[in-house]
Protein backbone atom coordinates (compact mmCIF):
# COMPACT_ATOMS: atom_id res chain seq x y z
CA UNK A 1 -12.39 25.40 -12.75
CA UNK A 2 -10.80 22.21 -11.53
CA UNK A 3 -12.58 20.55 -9.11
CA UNK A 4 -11.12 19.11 -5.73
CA UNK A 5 -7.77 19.29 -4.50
CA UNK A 6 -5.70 15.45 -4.97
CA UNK A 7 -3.45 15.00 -2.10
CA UNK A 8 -0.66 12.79 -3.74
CA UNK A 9 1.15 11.16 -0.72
CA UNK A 10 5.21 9.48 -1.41
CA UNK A 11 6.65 7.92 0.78
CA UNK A 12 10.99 7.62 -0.87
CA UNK A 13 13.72 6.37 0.50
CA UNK A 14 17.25 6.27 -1.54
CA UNK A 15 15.36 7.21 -5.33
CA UNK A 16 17.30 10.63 -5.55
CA UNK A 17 18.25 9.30 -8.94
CA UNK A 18 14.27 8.66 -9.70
CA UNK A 19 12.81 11.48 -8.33
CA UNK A 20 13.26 14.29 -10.89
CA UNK A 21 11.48 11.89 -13.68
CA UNK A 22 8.87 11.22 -11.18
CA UNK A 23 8.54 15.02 -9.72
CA UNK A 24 8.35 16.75 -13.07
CA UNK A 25 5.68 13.87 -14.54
CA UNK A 26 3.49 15.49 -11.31
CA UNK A 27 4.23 18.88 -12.47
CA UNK A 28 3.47 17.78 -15.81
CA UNK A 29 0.10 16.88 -14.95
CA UNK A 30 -2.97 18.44 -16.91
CA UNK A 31 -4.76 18.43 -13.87
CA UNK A 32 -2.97 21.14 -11.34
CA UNK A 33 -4.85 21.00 -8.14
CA UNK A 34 -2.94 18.81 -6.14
CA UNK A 35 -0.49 18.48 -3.48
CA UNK A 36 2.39 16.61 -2.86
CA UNK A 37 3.03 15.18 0.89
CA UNK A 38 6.37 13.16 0.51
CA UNK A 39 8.20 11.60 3.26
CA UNK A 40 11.69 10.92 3.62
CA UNK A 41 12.09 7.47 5.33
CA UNK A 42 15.42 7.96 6.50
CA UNK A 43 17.26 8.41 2.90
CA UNK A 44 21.17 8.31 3.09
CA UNK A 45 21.61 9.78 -0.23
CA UNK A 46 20.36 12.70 -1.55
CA UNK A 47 16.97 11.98 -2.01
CA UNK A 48 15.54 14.80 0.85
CA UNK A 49 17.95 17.20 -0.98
CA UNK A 50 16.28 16.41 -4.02
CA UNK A 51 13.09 16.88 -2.86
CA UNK A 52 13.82 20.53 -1.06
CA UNK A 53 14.71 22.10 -4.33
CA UNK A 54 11.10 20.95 -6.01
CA UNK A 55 9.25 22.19 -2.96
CA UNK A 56 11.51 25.63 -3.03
CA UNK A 57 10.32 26.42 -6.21
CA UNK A 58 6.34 24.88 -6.19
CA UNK A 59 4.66 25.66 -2.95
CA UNK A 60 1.99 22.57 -3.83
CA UNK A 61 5.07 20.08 -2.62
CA UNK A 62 5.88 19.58 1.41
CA UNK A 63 8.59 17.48 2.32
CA UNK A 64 8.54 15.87 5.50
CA UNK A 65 10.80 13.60 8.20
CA UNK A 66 9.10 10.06 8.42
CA UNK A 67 8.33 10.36 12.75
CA UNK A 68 8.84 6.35 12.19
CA UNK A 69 10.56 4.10 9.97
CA UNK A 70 9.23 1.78 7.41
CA UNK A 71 6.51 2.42 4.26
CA UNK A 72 3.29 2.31 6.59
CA UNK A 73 4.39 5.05 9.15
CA UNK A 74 5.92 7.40 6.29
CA UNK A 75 2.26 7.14 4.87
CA UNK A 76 0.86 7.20 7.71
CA UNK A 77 2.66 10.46 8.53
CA UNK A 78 1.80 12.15 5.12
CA UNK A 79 -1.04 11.48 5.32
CA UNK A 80 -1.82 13.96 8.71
CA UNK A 81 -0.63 16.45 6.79
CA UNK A 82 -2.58 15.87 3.39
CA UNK A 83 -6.02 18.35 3.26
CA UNK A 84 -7.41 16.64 -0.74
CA UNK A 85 -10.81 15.76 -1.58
CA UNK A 86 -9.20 12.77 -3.10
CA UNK A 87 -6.32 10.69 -2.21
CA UNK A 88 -3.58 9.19 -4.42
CA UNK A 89 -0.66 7.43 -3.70
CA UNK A 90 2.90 7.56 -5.44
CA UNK A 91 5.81 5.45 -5.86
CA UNK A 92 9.49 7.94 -5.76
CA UNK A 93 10.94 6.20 -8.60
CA UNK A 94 7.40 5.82 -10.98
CA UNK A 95 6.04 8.06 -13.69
CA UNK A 96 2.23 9.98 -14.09
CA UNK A 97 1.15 9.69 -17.89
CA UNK A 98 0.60 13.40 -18.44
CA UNK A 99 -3.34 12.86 -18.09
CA UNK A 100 -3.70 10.68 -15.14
CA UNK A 101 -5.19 13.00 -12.63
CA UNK A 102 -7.29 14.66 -14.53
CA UNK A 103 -8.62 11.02 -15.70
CA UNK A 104 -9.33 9.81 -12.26
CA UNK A 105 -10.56 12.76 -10.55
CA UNK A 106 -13.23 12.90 -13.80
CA UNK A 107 -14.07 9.19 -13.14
CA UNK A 108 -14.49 9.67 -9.64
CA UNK A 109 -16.74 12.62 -10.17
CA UNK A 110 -18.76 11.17 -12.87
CA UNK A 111 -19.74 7.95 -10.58
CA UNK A 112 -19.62 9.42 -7.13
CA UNK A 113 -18.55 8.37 -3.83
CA UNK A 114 -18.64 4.32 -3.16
CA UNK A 115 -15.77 3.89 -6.39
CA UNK A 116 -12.13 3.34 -6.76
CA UNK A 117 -10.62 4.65 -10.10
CA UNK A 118 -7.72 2.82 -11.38
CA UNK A 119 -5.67 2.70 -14.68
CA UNK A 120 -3.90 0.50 -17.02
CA UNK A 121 0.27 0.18 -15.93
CA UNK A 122 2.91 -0.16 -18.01
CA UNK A 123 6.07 -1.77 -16.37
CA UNK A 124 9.57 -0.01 -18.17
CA UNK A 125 13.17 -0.79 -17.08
CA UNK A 126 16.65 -0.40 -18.21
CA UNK A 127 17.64 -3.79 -18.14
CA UNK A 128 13.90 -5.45 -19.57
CA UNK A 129 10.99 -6.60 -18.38
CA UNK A 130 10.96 -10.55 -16.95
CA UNK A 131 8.27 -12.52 -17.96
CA UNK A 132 7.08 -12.86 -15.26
CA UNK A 133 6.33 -8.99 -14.73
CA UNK A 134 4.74 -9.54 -18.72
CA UNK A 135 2.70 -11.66 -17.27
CA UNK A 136 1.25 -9.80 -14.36
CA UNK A 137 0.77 -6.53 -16.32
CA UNK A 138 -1.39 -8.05 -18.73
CA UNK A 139 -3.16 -10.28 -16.09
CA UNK A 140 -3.67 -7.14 -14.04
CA UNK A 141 -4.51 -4.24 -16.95
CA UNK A 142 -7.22 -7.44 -18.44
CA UNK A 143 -9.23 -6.95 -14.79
CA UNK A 144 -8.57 -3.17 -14.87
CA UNK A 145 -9.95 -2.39 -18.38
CA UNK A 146 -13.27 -4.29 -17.26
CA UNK A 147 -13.11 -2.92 -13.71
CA UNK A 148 -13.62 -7.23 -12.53
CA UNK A 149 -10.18 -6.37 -10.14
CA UNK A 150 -11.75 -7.77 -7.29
CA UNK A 151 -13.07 -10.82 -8.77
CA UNK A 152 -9.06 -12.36 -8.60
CA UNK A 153 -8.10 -10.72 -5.43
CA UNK A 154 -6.54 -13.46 -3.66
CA UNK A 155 -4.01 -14.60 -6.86
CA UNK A 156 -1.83 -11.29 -6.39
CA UNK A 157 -2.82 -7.55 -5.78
CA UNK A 158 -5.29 -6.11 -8.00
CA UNK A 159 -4.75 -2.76 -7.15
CA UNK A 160 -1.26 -1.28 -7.73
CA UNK A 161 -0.09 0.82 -5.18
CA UNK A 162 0.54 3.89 -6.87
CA UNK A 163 -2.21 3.51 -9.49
CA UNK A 164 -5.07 4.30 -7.49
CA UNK A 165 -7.66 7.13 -6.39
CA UNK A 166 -10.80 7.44 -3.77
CA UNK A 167 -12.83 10.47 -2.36
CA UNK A 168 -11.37 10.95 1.03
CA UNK A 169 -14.38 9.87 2.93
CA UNK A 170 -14.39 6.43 1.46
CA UNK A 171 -10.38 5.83 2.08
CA UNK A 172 -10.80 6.85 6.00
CA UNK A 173 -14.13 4.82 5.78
CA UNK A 174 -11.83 2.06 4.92
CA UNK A 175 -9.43 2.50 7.55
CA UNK A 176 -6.82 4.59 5.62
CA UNK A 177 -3.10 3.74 5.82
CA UNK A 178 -4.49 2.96 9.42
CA UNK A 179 -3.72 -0.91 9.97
CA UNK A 180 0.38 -1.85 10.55
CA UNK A 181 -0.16 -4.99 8.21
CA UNK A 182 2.54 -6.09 4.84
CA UNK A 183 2.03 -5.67 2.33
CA UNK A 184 0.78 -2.74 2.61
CA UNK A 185 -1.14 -1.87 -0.45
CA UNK A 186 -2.17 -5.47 -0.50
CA UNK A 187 -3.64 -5.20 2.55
CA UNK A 188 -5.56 -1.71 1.47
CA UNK A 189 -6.85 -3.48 -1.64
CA UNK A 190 -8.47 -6.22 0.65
CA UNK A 191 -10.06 -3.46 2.83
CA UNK A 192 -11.30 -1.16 -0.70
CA UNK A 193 -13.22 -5.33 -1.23
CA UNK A 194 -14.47 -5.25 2.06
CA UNK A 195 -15.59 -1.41 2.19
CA UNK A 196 -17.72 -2.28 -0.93
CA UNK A 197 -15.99 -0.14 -3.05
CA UNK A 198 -16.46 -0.37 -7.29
CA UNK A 199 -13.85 -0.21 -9.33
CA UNK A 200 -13.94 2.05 -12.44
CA UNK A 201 -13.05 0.74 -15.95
CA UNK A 202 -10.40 1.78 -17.63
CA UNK A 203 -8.77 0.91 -20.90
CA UNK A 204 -6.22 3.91 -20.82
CA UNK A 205 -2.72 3.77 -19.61
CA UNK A 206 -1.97 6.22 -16.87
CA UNK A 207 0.72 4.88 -14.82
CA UNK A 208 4.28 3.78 -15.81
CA UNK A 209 6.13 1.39 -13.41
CA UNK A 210 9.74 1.70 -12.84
CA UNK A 211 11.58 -2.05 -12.52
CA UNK A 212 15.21 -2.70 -11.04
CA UNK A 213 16.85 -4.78 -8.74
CA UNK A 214 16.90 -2.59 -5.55
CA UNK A 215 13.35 -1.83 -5.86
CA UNK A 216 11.37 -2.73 -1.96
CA UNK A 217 8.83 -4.51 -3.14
CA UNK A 218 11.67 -6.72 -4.54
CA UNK A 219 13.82 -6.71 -1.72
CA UNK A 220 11.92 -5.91 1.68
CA UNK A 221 11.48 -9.12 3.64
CA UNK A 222 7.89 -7.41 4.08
CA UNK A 223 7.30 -8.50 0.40
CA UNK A 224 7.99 -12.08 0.51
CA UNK A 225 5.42 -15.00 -0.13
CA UNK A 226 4.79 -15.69 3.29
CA UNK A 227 3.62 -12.36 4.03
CA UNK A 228 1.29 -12.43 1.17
CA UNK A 229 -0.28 -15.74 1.70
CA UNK A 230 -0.75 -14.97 5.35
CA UNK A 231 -2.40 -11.44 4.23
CA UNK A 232 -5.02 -13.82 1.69
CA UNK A 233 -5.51 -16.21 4.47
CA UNK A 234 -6.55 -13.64 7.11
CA UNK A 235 -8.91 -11.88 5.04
CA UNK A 236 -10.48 -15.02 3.35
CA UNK A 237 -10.82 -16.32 6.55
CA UNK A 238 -12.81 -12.56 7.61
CA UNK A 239 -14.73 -11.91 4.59
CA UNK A 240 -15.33 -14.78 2.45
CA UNK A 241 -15.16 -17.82 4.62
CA UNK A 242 -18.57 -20.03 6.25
CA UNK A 243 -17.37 -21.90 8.67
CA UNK A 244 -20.84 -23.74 8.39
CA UNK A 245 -18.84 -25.47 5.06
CA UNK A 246 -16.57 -27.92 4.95
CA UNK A 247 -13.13 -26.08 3.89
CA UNK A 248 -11.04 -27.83 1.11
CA UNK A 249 -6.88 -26.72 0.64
CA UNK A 250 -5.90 -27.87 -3.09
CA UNK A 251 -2.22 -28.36 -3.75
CA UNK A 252 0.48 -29.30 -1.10
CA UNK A 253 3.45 -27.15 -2.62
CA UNK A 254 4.78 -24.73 -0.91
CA UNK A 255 1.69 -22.29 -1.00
CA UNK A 256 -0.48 -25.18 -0.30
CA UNK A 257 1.99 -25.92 2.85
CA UNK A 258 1.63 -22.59 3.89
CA UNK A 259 -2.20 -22.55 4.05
CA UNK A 260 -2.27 -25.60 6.12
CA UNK A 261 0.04 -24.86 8.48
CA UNK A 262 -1.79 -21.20 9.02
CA UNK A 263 -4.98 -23.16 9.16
CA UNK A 264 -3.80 -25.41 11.65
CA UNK A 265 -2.34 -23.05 13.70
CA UNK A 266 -6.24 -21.38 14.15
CA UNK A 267 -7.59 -24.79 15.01
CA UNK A 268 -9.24 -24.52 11.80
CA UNK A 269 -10.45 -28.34 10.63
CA UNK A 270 -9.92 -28.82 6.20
CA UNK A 271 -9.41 -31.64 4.12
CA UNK A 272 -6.16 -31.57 1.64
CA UNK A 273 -6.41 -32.27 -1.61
CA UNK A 274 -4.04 -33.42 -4.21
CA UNK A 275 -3.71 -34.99 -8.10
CA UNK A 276 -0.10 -36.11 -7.75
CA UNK A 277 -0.05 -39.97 -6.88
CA UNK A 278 3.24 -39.98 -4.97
CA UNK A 279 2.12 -38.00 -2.38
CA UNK A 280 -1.88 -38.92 -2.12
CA UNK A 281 -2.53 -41.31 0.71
CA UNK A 282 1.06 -39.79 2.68
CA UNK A 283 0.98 -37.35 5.52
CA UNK A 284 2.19 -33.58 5.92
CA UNK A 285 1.81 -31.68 9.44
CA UNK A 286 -0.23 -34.67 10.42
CA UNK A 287 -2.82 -34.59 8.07
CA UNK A 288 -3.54 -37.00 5.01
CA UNK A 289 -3.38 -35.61 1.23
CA UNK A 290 -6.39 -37.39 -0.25
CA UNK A 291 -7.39 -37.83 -4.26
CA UNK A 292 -9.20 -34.73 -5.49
CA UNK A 293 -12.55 -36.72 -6.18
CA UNK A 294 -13.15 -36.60 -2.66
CA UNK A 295 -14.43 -33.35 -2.79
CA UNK A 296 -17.85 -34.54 -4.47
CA UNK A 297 -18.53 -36.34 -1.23
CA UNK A 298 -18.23 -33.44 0.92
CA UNK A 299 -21.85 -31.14 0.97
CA UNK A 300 -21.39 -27.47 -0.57
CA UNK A 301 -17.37 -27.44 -0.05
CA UNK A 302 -14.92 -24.15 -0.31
CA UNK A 303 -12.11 -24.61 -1.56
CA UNK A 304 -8.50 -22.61 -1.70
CA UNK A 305 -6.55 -23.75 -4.82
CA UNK A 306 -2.97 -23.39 -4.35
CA UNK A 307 -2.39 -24.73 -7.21
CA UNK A 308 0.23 -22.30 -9.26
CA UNK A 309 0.27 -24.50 -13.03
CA UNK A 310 -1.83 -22.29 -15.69
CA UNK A 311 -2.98 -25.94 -16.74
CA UNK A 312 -3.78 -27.65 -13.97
CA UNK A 313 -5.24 -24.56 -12.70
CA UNK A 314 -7.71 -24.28 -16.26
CA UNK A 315 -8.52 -28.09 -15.76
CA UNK A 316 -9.57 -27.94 -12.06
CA UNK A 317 -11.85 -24.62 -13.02
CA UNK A 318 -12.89 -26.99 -15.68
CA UNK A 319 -13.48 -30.15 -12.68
CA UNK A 320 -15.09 -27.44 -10.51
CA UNK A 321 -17.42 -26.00 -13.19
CA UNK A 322 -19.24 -29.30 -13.73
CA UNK A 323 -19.96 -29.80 -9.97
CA UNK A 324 -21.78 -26.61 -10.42
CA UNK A 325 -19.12 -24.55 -7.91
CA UNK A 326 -18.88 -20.65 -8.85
CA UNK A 327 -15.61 -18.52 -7.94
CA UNK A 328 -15.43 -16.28 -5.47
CA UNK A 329 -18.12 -18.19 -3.68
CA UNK A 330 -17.23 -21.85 -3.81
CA UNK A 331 -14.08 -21.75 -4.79
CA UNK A 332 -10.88 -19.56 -4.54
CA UNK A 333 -7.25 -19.02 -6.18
CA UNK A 334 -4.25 -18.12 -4.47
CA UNK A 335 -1.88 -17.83 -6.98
C-alpha cells in the first residue's frame, strides 16, 4: 500500500503544446497516489482545453480558474483545493522521471518531518542548452547530491521550483505559497532555510527541465536581477545579518551597486570594497570604494561579495580563508 496522498499543484499559462509530455510523465509515475490541482492563469490558447480532456478521463486531476492573475495567486489558489500529506510543485511544460514520486515520498518517510527531498535536474531543449544553464545544473545537482543546498543560497536558488517535496505540516509551517514576494520559489527556498528544514541527498535524476525562449522565468519582469538581489538582501538582512558587526559590500558592479543602494535606502551604515585601482579612492551614491585590505582593520566583519569572476571569486575565498573568516557566517556570495 502506498503511503500518503502527493498533492502536485501547476500553475500553466499558454504550455498547451507542453502539457501532454508533462501530464502523461504524472500518469506515468510509479507512485499513483497523487493529485493534480492545476490552474489556468488566464491561458489564451488551448492550454485549459488541454487540461479538461486529462481530468475527463483521470478523476486524480482538477482543473481550476486562477481567482487572480500571476504565478503566486494560481498557487495560491491550488493550493485551497489540494488535501496531500505531501506537497509538490510542477512546472506545465517540465517532465517527472518515471520514479520521482515514489523517490521522494520514500525519502521523506524514511527521515521524517523537519526535511525537504529534492533531486538531481536535467535541463533539455530543442534548440541546446547555453552554458550558462550547463553551468547552473551542475553547480546546483553538486549541492543536491550532498544535500549542502543551503550552504550557497544567496548565489542563485538552490531549490528548483518544480523539483521539490515536504510533509504538509512543515510547508504551512513555513508559510506556504503564503507571502506575495518574486521570485517566488526563491523566496520559498529562503523560508524552507529559515524553517530549519534538511535537505535530503540525492544523486538520482528525477526531474527534467524544459528550456525555450518564452519560458517566465526567462521573460517575466518578476525574474529579473533586481528582484533577486533585493529577495537575498531582505532575507540576509532577517536571518543572517548582526548588526553588532561592521557590514562589508565587495564589488561595485552592477550587483555590488545594487546592494548599496538597497542598503542605503534602510539607513544601513557598510564600508565598500574594491580590487580595481581606477575606481578605489572615487565615490558612488556618496560613499568611497576603499582597497580590499581594509577589511583586516575592521573587528569580526561580514561581508557580501558581489563579486561575479569564478577567479577573483576563488582568490578572495582564498584572502578570506587566511583571516580565519568561515562562509555562511563571516562571509557571503551573491552571485
Amino acid at each position: 500500500m502506498q503511503q500518503g496522498k502527493v498533492s502536485i499543484v501547476i500553475p500553466f499559462k499558454n504550455t498547451a503544446h507542453y502539457l501532454p509530455e508533462c501530464l502523461d510523465s504524472i500518469l506515468g509515475q510509479s507512485y499513483s497516489n497523487w493529485e493534480v490541482l492545476a490552474v489556468d492563469d488566464h491561458s489564451n490558447d488551448q492550454s485549459f482545453e488541454v487540461l479538461s480532456q486529462y481530468a475527463s478521463k483521470d478523476s486524480r486531476i482538477e482543473v481550476i480558474k486562477n481567482k487572480g492573475g500571476g504565478i503566486i495567486p494560481a498557487l495560491q489558489t491550488a493550493y485551497t483545493k489540494s488535501s496531500g500529506t505531501f506537497i509538490t510543485r510542477m512546472d506545465s511544460d517540465d517532465i517527472m522521471k518515471p520514479q520521482r514520486l515514489q523517490r521522494m515520498v520514500d525519502n521523506l518517510i524514511a527521515t521524517g518531518k523537519g526535511h525537504i527531498a529534492v533531486g538531481l535536474v536535467k535541463y533539455f531543449s530543442d534548440h541546446g542548452i547555453s552554458n550558462g544553464y550547463e553551468r547552473y545544473e551542475k553547480w546546483l545537482n553538486g549541492l543536491t547530491s550532498k544535500g549542502t543546498n543551503f550552504d550557497e543560497i544567496y548565489k542563485e536558488c538552490v531549490i528548483p521550483s518544480p523539483c521539490w517535496m515536504v510533509h504538509r505540516e512543515d510547508f504551512e509551517r513555513c508559510g506556504g505559497f503564503g507571502p506575495l514576494r518574486y521570485p517566488e520559489d526563491y523566496d520559498l527556498t529562503f523560508r524552507f532555510y529559515e524553517g530549519g528544514l534538511k535537505i535530503i541527498p540525492c544523486d538520482e535524476i528525477l526531474h527534467l527541465w524544459r528550456d525555450y525562449d518564452t519560458r517566465t522565468s526567462r521573460t517575466h519582469e518578476h525574474y529579473a536581477q533586481n528582484y533577486f538581489l533585493d529577495i537575498k538582501l531582505h532575507y540576509f538582512l532577517q536571518l543572517n545579518y548582526d548588526i553588532n558587526r561592521p557590514l562589508v559590500v565587495w564589488g561595485a558592479g552592477f550587483k555590488g551597486k545594487a546592494i548599496a543602494k538597497g542598503l542605503q535606502r534602510r539607513g544601513i551604515n557598510f564600508t565598500w570594497l574594491c580590487d580595481n585601482p581606477n575606481k578605489i579612492g572615487k565615490k558612488i551614491y556618496n560613499k568611497e570604494l576603499m582597497h580590499f585590505d581594509v577589511l583586516k582593520t575592521l573587528k569580526n566583519p561580514q561581508s557580501i561579495i558581489t563579486v561575479a569572476n569564478s577567479k577573483e571569486q576563488r582568490e578572495i575565498k582564498k584572502y578570506l580563508k587566511g583571516l580565519g573568516q568561515k562562509p555562511m557566517e563571516d562571509y557571503f556570495f551573491f552571485c
